[in-house]
C-alpha atoms as a PDB file:
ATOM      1  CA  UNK A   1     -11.105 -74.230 -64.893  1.00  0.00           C
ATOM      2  CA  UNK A   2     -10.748 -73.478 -68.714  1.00  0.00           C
ATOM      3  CA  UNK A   3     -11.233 -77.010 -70.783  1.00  0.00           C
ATOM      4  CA  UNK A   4      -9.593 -77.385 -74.007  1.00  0.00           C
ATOM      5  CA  UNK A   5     -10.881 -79.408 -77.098  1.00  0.00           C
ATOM      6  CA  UNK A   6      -7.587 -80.049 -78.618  1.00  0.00           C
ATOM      7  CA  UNK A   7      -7.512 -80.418 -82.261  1.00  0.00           C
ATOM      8  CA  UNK A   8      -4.152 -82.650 -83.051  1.00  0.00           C
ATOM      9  CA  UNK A   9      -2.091 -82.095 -86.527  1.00  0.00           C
ATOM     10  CA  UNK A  10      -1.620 -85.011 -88.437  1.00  0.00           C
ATOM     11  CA  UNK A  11       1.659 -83.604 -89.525  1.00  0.00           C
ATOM     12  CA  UNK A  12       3.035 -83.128 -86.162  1.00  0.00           C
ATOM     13  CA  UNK A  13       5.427 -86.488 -86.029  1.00  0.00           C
ATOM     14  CA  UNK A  14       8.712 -85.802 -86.009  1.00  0.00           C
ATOM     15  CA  UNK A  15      10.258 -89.102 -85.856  1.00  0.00           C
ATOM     16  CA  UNK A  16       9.328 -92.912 -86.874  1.00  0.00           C
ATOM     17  CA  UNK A  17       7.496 -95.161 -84.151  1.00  0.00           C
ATOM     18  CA  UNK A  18       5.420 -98.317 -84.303  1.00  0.00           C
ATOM     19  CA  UNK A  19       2.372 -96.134 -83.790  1.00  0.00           C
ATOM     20  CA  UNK A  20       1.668 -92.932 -85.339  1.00  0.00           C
ATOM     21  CA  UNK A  21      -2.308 -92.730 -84.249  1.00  0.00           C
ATOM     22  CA  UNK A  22      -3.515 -88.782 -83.886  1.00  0.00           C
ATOM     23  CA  UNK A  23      -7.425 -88.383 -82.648  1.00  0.00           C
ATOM     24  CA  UNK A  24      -9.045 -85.425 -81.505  1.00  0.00           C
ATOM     25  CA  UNK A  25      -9.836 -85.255 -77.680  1.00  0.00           C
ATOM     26  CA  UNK A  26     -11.876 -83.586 -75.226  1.00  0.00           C
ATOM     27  CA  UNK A  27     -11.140 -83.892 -71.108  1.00  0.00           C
ATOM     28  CA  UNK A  28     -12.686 -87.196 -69.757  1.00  0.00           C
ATOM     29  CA  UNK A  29     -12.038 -89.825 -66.933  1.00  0.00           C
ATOM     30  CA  UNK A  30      -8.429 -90.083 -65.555  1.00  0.00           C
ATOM     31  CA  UNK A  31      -7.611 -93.458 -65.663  1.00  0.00           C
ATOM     32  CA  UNK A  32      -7.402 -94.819 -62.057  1.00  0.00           C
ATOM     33  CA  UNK A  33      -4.281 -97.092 -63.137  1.00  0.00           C
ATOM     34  CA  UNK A  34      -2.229 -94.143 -65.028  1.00  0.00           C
ATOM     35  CA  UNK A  35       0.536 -92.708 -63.648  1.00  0.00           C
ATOM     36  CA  UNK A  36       0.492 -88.933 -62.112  1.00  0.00           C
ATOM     37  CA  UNK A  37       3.774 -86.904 -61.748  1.00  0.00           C
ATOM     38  CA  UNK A  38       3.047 -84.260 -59.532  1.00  0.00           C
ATOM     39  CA  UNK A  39       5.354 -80.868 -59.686  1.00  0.00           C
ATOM     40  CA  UNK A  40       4.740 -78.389 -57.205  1.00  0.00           C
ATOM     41  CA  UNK A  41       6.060 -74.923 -55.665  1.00  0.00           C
ATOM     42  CA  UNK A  42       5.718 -74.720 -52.891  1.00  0.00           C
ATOM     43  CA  UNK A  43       5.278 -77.682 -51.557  1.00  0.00           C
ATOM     44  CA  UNK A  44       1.807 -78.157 -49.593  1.00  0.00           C
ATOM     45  CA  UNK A  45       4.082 -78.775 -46.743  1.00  0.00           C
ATOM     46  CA  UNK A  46       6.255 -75.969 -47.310  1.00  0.00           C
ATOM     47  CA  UNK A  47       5.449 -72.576 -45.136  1.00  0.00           C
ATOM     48  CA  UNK A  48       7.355 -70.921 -47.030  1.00  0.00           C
ATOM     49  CA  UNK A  49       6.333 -68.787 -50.390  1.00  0.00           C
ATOM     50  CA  UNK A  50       7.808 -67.922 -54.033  1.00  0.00           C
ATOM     51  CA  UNK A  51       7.804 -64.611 -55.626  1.00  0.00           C
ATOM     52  CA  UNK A  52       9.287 -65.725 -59.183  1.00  0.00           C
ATOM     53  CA  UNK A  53       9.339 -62.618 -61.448  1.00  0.00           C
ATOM     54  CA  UNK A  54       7.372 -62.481 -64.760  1.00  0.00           C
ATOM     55  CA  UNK A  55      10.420 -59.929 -66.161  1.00  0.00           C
ATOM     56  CA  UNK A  56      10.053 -61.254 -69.811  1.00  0.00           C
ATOM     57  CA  UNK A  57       7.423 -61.097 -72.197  1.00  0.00           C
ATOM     58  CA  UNK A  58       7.296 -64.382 -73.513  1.00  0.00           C
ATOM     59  CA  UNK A  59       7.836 -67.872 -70.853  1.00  0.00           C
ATOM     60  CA  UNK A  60       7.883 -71.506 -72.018  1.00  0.00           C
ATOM     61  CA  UNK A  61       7.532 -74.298 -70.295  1.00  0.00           C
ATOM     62  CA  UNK A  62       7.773 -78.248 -71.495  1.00  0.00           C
ATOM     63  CA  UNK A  63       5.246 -80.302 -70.865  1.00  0.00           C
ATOM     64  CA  UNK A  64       6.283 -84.049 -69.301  1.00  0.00           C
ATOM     65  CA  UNK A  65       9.654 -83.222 -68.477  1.00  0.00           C
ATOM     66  CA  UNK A  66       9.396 -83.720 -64.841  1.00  0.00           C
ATOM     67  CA  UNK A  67       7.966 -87.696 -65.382  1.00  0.00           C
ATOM     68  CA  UNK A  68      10.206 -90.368 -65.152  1.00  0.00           C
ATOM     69  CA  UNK A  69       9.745 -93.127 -68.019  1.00  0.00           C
ATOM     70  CA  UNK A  70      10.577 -96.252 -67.298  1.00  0.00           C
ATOM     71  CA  UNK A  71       9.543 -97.516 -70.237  1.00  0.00           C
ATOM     72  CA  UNK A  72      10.375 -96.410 -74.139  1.00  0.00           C
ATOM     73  CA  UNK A  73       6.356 -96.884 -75.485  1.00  0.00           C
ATOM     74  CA  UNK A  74       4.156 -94.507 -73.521  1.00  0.00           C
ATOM     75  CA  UNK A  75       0.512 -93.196 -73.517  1.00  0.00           C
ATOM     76  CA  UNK A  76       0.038 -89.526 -72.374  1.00  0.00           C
ATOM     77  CA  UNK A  77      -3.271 -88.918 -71.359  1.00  0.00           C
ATOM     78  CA  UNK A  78      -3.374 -85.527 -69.411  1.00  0.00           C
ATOM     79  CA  UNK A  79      -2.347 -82.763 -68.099  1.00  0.00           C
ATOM     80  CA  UNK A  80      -3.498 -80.432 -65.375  1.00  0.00           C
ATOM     81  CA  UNK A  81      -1.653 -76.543 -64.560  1.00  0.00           C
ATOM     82  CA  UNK A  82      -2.639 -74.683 -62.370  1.00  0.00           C
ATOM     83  CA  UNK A  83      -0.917 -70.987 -61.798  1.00  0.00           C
ATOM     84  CA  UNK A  84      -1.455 -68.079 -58.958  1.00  0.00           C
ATOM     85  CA  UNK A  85      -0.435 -65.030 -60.467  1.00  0.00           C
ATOM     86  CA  UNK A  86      -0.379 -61.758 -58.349  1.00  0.00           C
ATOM     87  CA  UNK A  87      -0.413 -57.941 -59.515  1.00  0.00           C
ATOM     88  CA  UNK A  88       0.762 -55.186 -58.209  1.00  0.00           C
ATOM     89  CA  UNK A  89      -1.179 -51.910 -58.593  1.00  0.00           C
ATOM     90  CA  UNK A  90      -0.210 -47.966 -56.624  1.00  0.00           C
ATOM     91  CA  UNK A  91      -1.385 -44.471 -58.306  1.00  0.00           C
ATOM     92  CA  UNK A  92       1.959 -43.552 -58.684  1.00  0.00           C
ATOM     93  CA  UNK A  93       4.430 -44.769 -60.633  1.00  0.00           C
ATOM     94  CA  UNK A  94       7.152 -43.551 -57.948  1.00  0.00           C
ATOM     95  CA  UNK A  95       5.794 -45.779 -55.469  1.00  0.00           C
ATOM     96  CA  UNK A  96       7.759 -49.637 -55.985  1.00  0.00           C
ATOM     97  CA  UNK A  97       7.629 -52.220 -53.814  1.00  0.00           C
ATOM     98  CA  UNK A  98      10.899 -54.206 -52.772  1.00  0.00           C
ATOM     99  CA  UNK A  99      10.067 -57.889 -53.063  1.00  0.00           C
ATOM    100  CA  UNK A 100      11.666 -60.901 -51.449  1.00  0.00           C
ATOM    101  CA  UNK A 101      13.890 -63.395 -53.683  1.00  0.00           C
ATOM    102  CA  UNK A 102      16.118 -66.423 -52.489  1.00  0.00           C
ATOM    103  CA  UNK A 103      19.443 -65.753 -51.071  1.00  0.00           C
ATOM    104  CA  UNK A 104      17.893 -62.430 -48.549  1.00  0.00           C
ATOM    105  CA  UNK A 105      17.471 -60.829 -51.657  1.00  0.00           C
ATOM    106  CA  UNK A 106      14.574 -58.156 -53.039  1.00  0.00           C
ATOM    107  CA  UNK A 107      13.472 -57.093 -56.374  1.00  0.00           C
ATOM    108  CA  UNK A 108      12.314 -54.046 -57.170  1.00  0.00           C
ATOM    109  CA  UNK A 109       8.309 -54.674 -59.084  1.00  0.00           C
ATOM    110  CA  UNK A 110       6.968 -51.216 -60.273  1.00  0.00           C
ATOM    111  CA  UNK A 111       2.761 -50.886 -60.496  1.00  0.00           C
ATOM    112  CA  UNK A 112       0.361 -51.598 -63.665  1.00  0.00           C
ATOM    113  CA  UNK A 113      -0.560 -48.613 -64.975  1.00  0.00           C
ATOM    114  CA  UNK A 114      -3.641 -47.419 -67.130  1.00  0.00           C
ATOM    115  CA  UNK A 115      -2.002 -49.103 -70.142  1.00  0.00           C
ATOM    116  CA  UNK A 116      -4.030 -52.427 -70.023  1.00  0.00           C
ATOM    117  CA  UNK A 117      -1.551 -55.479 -69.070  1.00  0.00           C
ATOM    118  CA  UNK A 118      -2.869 -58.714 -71.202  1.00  0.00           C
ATOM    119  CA  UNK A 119      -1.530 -62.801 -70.565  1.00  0.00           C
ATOM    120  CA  UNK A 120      -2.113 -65.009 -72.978  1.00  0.00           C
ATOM    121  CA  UNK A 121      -1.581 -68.644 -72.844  1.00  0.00           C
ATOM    122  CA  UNK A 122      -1.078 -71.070 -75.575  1.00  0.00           C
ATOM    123  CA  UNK A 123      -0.670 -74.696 -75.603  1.00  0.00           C
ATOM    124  CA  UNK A 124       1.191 -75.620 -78.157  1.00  0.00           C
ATOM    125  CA  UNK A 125       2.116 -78.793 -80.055  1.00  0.00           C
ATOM    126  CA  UNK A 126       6.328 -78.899 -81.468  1.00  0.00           C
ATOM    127  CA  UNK A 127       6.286 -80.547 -85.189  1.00  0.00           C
ATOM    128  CA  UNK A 128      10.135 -80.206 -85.373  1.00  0.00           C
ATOM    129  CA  UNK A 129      12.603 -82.407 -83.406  1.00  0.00           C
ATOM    130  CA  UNK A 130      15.606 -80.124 -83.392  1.00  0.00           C
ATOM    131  CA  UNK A 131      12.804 -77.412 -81.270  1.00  0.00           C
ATOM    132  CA  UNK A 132      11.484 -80.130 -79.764  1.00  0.00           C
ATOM    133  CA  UNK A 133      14.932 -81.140 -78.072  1.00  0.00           C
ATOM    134  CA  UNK A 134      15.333 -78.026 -76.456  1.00  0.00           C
ATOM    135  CA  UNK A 135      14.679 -77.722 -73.041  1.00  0.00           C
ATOM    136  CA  UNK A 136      14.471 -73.564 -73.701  1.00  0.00           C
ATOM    137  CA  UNK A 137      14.325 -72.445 -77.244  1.00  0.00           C
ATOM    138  CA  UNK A 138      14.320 -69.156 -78.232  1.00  0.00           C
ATOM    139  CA  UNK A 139      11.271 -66.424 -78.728  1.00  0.00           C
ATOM    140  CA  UNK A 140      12.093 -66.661 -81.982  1.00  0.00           C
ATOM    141  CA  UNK A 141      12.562 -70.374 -82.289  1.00  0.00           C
ATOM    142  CA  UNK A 142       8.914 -70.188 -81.822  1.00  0.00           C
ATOM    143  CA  UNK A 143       7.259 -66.652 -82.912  1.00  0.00           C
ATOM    144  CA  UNK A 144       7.846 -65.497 -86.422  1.00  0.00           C
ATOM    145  CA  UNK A 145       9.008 -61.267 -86.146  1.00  0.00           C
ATOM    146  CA  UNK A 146       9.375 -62.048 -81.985  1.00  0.00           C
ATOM    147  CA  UNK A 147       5.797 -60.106 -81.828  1.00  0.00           C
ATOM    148  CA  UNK A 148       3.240 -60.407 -79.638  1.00  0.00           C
ATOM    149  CA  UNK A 149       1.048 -58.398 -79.725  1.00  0.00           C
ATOM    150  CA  UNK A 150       0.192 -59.827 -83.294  1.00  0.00           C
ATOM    151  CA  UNK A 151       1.162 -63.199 -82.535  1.00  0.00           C
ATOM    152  CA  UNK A 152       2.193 -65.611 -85.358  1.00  0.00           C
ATOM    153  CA  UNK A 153       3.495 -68.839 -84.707  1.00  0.00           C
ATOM    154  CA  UNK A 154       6.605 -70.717 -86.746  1.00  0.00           C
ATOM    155  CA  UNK A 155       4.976 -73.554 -89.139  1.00  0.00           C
ATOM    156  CA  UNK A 156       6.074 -76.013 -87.034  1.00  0.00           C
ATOM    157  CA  UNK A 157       4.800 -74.805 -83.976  1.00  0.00           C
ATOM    158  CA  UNK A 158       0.441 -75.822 -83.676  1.00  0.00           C
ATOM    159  CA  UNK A 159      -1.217 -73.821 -81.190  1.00  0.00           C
ATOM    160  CA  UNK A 160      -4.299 -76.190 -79.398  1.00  0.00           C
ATOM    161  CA  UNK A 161      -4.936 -73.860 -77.336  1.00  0.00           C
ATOM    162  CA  UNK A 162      -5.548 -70.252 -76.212  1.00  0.00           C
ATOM    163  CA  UNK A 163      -6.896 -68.077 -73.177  1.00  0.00           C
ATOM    164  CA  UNK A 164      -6.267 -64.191 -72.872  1.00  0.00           C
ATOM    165  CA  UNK A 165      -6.416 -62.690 -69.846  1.00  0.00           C
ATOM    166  CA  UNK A 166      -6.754 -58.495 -69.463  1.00  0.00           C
ATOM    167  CA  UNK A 167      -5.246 -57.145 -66.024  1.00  0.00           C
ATOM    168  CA  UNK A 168      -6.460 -53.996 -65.788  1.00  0.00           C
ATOM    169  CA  UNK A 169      -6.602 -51.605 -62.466  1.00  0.00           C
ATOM    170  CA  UNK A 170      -9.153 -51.949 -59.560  1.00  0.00           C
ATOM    171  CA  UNK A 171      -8.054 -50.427 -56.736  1.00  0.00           C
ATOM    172  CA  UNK A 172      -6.241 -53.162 -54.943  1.00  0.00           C
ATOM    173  CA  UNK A 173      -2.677 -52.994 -53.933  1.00  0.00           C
ATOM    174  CA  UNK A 174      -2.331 -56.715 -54.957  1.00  0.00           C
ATOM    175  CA  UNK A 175      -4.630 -58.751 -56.770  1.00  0.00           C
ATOM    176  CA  UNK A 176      -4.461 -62.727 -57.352  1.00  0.00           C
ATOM    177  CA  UNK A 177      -5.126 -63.735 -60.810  1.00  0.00           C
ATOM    178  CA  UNK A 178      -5.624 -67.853 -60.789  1.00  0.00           C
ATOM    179  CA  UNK A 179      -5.122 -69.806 -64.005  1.00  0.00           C
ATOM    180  CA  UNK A 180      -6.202 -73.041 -64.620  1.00  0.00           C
ATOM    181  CA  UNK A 181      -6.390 -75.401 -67.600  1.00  0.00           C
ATOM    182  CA  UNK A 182      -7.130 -79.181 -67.732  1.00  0.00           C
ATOM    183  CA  UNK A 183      -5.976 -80.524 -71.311  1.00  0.00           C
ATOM    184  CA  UNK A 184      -6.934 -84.671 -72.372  1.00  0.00           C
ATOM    185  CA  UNK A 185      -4.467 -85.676 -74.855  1.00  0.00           C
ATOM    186  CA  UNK A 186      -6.982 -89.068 -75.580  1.00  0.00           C
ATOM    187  CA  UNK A 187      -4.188 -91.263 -74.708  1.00  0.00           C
ATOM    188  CA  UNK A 188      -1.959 -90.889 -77.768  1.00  0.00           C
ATOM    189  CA  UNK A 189       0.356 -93.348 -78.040  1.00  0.00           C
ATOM    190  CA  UNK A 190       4.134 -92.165 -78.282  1.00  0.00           C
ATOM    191  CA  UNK A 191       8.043 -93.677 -77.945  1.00  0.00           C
ATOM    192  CA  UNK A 192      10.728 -91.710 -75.851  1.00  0.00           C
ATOM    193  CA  UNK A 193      13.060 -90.849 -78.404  1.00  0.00           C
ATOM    194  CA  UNK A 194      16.851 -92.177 -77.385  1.00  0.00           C
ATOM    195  CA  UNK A 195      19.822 -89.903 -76.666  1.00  0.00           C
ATOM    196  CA  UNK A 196      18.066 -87.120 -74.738  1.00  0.00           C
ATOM    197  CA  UNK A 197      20.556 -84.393 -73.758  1.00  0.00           C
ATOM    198  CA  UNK A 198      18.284 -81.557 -72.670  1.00  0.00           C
ATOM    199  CA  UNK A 199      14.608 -82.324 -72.784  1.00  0.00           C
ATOM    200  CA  UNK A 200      12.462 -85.199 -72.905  1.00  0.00           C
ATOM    201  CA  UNK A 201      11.668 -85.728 -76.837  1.00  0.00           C
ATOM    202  CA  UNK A 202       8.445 -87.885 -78.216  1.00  0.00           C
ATOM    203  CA  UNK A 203       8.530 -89.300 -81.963  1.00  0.00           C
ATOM    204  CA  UNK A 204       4.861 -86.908 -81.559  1.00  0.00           C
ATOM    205  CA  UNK A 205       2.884 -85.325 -78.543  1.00  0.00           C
ATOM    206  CA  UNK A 206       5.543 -83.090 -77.528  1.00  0.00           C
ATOM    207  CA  UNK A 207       3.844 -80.047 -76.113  1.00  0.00           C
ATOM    208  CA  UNK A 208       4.667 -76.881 -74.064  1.00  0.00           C
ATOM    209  CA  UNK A 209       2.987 -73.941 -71.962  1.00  0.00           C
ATOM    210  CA  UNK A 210       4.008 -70.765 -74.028  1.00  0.00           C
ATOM    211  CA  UNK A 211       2.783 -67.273 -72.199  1.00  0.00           C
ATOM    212  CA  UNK A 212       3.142 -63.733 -74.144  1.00  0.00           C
ATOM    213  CA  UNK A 213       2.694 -60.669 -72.201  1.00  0.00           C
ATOM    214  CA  UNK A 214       1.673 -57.736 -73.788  1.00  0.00           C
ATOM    215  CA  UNK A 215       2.202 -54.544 -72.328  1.00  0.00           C
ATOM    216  CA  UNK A 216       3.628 -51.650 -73.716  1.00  0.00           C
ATOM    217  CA  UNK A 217       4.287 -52.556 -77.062  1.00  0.00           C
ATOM    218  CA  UNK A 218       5.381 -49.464 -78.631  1.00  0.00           C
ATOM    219  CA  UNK A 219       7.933 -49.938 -75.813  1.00  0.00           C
ATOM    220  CA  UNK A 220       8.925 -52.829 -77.267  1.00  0.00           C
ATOM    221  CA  UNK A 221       9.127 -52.272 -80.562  1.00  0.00           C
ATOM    222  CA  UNK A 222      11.250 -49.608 -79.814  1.00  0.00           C
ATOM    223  CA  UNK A 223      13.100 -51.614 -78.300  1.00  0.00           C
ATOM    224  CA  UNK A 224      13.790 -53.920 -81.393  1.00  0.00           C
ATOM    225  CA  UNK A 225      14.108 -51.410 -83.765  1.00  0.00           C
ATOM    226  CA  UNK A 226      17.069 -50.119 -81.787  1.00  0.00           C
ATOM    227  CA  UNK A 227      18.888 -53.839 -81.912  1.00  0.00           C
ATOM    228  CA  UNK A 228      18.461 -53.997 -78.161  1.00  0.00           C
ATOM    229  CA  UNK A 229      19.419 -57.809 -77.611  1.00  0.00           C
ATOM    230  CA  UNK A 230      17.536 -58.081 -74.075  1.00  0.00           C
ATOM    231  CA  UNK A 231      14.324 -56.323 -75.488  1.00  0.00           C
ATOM    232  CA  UNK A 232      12.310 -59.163 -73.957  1.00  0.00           C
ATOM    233  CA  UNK A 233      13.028 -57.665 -71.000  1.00  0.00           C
ATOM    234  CA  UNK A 234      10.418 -55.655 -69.227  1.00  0.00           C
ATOM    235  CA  UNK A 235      12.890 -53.325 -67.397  1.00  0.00           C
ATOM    236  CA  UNK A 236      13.452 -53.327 -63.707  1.00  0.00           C
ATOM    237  CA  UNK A 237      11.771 -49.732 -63.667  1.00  0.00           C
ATOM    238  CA  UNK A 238       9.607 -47.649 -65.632  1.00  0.00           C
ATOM    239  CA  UNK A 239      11.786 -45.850 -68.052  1.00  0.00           C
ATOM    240  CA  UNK A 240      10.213 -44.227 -71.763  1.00  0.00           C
ATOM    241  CA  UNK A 241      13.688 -43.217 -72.429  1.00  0.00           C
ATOM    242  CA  UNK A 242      14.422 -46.561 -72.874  1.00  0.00           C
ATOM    243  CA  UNK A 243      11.462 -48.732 -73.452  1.00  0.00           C
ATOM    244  CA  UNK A 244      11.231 -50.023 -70.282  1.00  0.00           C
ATOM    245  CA  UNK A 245       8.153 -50.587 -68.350  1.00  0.00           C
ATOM    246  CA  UNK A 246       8.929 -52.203 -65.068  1.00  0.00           C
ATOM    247  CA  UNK A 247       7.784 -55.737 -63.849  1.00  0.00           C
ATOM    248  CA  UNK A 248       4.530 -55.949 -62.509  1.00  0.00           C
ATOM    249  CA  UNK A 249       4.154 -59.307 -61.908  1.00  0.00           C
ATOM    250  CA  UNK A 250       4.958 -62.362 -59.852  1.00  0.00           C
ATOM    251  CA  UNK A 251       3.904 -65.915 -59.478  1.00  0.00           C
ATOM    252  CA  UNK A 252       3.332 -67.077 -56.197  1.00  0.00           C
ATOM    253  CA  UNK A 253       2.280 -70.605 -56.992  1.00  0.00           C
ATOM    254  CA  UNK A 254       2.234 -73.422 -59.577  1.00  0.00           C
ATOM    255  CA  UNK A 255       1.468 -76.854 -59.638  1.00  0.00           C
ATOM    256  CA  UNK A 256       1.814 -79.504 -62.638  1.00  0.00           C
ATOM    257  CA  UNK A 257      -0.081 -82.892 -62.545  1.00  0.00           C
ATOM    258  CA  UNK A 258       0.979 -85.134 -65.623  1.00  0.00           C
ATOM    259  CA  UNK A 259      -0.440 -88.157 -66.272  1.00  0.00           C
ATOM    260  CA  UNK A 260       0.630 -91.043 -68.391  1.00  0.00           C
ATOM    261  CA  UNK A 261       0.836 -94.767 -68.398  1.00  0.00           C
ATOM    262  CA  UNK A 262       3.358 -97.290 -70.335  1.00  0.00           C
ATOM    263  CA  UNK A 263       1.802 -98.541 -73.609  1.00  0.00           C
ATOM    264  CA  UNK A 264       2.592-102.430 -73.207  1.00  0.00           C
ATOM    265  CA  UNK A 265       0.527-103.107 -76.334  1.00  0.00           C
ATOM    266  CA  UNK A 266       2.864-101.216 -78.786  1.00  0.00           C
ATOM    267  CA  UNK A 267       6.042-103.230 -76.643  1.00  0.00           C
ATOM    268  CA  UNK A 268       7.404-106.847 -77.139  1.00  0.00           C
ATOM    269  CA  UNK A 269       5.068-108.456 -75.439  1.00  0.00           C
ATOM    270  CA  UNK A 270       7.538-111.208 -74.476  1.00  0.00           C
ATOM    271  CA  UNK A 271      10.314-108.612 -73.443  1.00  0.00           C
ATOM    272  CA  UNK A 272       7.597-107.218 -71.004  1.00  0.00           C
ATOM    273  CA  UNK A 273       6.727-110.449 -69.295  1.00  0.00           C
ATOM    274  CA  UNK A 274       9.993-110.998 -68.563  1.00  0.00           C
ATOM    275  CA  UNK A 275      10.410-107.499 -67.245  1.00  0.00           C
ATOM    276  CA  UNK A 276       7.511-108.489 -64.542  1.00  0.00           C
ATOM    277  CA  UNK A 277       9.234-111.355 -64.091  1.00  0.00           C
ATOM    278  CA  UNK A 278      12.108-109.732 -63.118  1.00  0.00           C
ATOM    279  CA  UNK A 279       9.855-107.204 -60.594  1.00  0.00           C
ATOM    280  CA  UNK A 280       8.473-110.010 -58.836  1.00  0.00           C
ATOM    281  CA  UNK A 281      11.252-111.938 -58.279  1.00  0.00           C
ATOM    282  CA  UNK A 282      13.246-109.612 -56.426  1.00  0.00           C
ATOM    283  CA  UNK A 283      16.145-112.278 -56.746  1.00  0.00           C
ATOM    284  CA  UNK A 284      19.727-111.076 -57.186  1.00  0.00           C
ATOM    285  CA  UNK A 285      21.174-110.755 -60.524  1.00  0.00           C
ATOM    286  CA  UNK A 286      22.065-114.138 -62.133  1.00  0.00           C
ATOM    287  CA  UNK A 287      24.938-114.120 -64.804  1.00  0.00           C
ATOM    288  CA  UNK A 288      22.533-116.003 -67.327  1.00  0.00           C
ATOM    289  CA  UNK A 289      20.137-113.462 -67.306  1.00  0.00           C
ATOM    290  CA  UNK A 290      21.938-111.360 -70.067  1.00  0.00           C
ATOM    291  CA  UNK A 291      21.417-114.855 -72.254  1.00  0.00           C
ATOM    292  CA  UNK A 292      18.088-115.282 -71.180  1.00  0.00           C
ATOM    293  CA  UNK A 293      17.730-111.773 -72.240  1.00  0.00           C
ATOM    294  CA  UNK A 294      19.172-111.701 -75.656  1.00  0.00           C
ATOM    295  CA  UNK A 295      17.078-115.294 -76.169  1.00  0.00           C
ATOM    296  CA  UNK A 296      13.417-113.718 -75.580  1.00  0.00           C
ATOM    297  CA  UNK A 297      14.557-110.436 -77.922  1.00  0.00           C
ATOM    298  CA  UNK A 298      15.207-112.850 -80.170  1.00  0.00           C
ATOM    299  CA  UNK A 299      12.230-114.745 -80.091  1.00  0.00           C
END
């Protein structure tokens, strides 16, 4: 497991909330009362496997998107990923391998070749709300020049963490490659911002998963220089006409364990008794309670 000291920016808030604390942190005790949202595929019940293709050099991922907040004040407090990545490896580059997708469908993945094949991963922290509201931004939304194999983040984008990973050949057909990373946020306090469209927005503490491959860069670069709009792409086969250089590999599993709990302490403290109130009961709805309601807000 790789543990990462986060070191949070002080700049990073990108909205106003009753609480704008920022700490450094280091992994510690889950708390046994937080809340864990647990996204996994597939399922541990579930025979069946995924082959999702890594066909693009550069994959982002939201962090907390798959929670569901029942409340506006929040603490997150970690988060746990956990990846299976496989490789695909032949002497010849002639000799593909047809891989299963949904729908009875196959893929074609071509082998790594001598040119080293490196993953890095970055945690990174969003200091701008219009990024910060997109479910999927752009490479360039978050990579000045798109590059990376000299990788330079946009000034709102603070990188807390890194691990590189070099796939290189060893003889095996297939190879599993497993990636994990355990990251304690110190229970920073945050609000869920209103009118979310796409994805789940903090005033601060919004983070994401960003992975770069970097293979074949000249390939690439070629690529852009030529004002090839899907020069992300890998290629579906190994072309140097064209820049491409196939897809070698696939993830097979990945599981998500987020972990929060509702800051009650940064809430109306009479708005949240009430709220209990209202749990315990389990009373139909009376028509005073909108009164009652706008009474204690009041208060």
């Amino acid at each position: 497991m790789n543990y990462g000291k986060i070191h949070l920016s002080s700049a990073c808030v990108i909205a106003s909330c009753n609480d704008h604390t920022k700490t450094n942190s280091c992994i510690g005790k889950r708390d046994p009362e937080a809340i864990v949202d647990v996204f996994e595929v597939p399922a541990v019940d579930d025979k069946e496997l995924i082959f999702q293709l890594f066909n693009e050099r550069f994959q982002y991922l939201r962090l907390y998107q798959d929670s569901k907040f029942d409340h506006t004040n929040l603490e997150l407090h970690d988060v746990v990923l956990k990846f299976e990545v496989t490789s695909f490896y032949r002497l010849d580059i002639n000799e593909t391998f047809q891989i299963p997708q949904p729908l009875e469908e196959t893929k074609l993945i071509t082998p790594v070749l001598s040119n080293s094949l490196k993953l890095t991963f970055y945690i990174v922290e969003i200091c701008d709300k219009s990024t910060a509201e997109q479910q999927n931004p752009g490479m360039g939304d978050i990579l000045l020049e798109r590059d990376v194999h000299d990788v330079e983040f946009r000034e709102y984008i603070n990188p807390i963490l890194k691990y590189k990973k070099e796939i290189t050949y060893r003889g095996c057909m297939f190879q599993s490659h497993v990636f994990e990373f355990c990251l304690n946020f110190n229970k920073i306090k945050v609000c869920v911002l209103p009118d979310q469209t796409i994805a789940k927005t903090f005033n601060q503490g919004n983070y994401a998963l960003v992975i770069l491959i970097d293979y074949f860069d000249h390939f690439y670069k070629f690529k852009m220089k030529r004002g090839d709009a899907n020069a992300i792409l890998l290629g579906d086969t190994f072309d140097s006409t064209i820049g491409n250089c196939g897809v070698s590999l696939f993830l097979t599993y990945i599981r998500i364990e987020s972990t929060w709990k509702p800051d009650f302490d940064s809430c109306n403290p009479m708005g949240n008794i009430f709220d209990l109130i209202k749990k315990c009961c389990k009373k139909k709805p009376d028509p005073t309670d909108q009164d009652n309601d706008e009474v204690l807000d009041n208060a």
